[in-house]
C-alpha atoms as a PDB file:
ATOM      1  CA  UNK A   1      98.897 162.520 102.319  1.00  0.00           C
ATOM      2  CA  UNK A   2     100.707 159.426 102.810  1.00  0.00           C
ATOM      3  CA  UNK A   3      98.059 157.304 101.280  1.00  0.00           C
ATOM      4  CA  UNK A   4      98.188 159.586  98.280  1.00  0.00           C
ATOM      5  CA  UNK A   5     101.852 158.821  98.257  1.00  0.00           C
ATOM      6  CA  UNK A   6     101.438 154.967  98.814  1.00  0.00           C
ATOM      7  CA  UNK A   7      98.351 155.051  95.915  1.00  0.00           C
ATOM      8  CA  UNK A   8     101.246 156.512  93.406  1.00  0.00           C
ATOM      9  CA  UNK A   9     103.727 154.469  94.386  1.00  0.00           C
ATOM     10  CA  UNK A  10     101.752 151.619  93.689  1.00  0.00           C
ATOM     11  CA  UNK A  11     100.723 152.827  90.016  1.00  0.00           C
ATOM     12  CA  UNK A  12     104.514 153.759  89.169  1.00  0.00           C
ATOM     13  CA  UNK A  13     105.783 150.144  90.562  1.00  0.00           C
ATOM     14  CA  UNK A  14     103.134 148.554  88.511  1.00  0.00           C
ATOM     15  CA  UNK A  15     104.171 150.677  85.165  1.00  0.00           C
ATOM     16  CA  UNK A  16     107.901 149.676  85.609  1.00  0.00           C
ATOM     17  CA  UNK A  17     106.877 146.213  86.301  1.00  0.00           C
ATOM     18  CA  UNK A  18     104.838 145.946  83.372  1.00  0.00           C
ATOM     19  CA  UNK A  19     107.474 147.642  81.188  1.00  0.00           C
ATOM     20  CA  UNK A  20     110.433 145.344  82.160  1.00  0.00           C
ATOM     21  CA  UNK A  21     108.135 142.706  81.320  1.00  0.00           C
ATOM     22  CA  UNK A  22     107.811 143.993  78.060  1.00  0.00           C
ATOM     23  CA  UNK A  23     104.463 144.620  78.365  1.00  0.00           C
ATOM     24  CA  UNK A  24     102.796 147.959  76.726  1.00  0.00           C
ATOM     25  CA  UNK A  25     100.478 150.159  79.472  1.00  0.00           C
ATOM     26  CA  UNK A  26      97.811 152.373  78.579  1.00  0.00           C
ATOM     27  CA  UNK A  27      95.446 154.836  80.357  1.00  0.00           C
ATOM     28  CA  UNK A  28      92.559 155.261  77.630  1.00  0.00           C
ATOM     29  CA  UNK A  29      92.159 158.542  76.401  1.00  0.00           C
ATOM     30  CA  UNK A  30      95.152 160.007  78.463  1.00  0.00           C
ATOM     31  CA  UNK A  31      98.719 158.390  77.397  1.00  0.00           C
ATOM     32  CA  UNK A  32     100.471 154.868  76.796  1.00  0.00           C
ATOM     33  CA  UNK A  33     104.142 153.533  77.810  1.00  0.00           C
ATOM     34  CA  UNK A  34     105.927 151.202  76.042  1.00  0.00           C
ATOM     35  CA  UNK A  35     109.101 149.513  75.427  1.00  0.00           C
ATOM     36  CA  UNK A  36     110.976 150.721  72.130  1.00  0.00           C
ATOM     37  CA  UNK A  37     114.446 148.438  71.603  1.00  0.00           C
ATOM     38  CA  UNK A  38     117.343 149.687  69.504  1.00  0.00           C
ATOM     39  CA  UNK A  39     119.940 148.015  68.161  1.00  0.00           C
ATOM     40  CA  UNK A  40     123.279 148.735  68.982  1.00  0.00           C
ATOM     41  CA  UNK A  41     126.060 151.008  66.495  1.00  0.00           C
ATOM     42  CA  UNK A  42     129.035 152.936  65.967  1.00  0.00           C
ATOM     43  CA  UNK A  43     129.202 156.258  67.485  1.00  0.00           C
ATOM     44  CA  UNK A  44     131.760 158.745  67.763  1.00  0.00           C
ATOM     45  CA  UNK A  45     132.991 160.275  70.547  1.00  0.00           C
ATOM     46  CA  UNK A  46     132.353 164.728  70.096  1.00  0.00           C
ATOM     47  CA  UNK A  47     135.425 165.481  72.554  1.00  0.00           C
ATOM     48  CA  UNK A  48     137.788 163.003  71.098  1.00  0.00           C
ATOM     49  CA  UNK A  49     136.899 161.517  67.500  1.00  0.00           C
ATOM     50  CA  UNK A  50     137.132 158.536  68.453  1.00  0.00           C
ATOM     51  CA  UNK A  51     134.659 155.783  67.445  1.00  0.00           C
ATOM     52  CA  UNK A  52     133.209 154.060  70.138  1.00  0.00           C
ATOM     53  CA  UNK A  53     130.482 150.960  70.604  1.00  0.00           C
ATOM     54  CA  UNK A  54     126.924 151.623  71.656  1.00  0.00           C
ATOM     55  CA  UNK A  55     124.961 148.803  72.662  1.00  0.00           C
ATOM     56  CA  UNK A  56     121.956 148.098  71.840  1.00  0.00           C
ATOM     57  CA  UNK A  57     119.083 149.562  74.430  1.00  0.00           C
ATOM     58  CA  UNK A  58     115.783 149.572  75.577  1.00  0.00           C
ATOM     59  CA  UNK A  59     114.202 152.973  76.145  1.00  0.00           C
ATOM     60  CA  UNK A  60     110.305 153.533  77.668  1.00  0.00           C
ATOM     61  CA  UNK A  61     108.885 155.717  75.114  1.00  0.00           C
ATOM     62  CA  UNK A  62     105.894 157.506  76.409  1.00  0.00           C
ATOM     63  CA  UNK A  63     102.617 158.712  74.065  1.00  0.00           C
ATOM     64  CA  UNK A  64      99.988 161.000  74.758  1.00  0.00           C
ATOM     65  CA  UNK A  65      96.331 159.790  73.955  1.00  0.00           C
ATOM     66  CA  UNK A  66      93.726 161.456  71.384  1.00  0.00           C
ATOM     67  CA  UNK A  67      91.730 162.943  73.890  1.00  0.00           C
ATOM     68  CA  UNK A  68      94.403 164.607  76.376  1.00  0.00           C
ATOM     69  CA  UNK A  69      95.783 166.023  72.773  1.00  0.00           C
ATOM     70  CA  UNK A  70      92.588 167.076  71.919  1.00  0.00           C
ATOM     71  CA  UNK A  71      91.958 168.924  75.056  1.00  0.00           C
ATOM     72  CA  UNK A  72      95.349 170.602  74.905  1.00  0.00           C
ATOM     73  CA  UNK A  73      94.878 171.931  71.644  1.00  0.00           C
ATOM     74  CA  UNK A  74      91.355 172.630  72.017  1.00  0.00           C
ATOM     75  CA  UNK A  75      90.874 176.434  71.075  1.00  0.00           C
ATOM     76  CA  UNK A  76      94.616 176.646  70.463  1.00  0.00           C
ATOM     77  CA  UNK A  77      94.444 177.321  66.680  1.00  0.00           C
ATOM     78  CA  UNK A  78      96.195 180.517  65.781  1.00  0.00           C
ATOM     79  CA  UNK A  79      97.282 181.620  68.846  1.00  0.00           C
ATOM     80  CA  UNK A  80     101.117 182.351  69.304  1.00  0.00           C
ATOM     81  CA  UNK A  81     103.308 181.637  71.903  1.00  0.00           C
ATOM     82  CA  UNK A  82     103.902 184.939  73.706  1.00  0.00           C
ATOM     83  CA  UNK A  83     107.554 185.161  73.441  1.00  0.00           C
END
């Protein structure tokens, strides 16, 4: 178990390294990271009105690939959600 835990550990540290290096990551055929920036605005504050500053950001933004989708949705066409 603990060299399960090491093995992730290793893959997550790499992912974050790779993303604060601006770098995009990508397992074929299951999903891709990368780094999305947005520039900073003017917000407004819902409790008080007041406008406040938002800088700008960097935020991972994480995408599944075409054939996890695929499999997902495989057979899933016209079925309904059970609630």
């Amino acid at each position: 178990m603990e060299d399960a835990t090491a093995i992730v550990n290793v893959f997550f540290d790499s992912v974050t390294k790779a993303l604060v290096e601006g770098s995009r990551v990508e397992i074929r055929g299951l999903c891709s990271w990368q780094v999305k920036e947005y520039e900073g605005y003017n917000g407004r504050n819902p409790n008080t009105g007041d406008t406040i500053k938002v800088p700008r950001k960097r935020l991972p933004f994480f995408k599944a690939g075409k054939e996890l989708l695929e499999l997902l949705n495989q057979g899933y066409e016209g079925k309904t959600a059970g609630y």
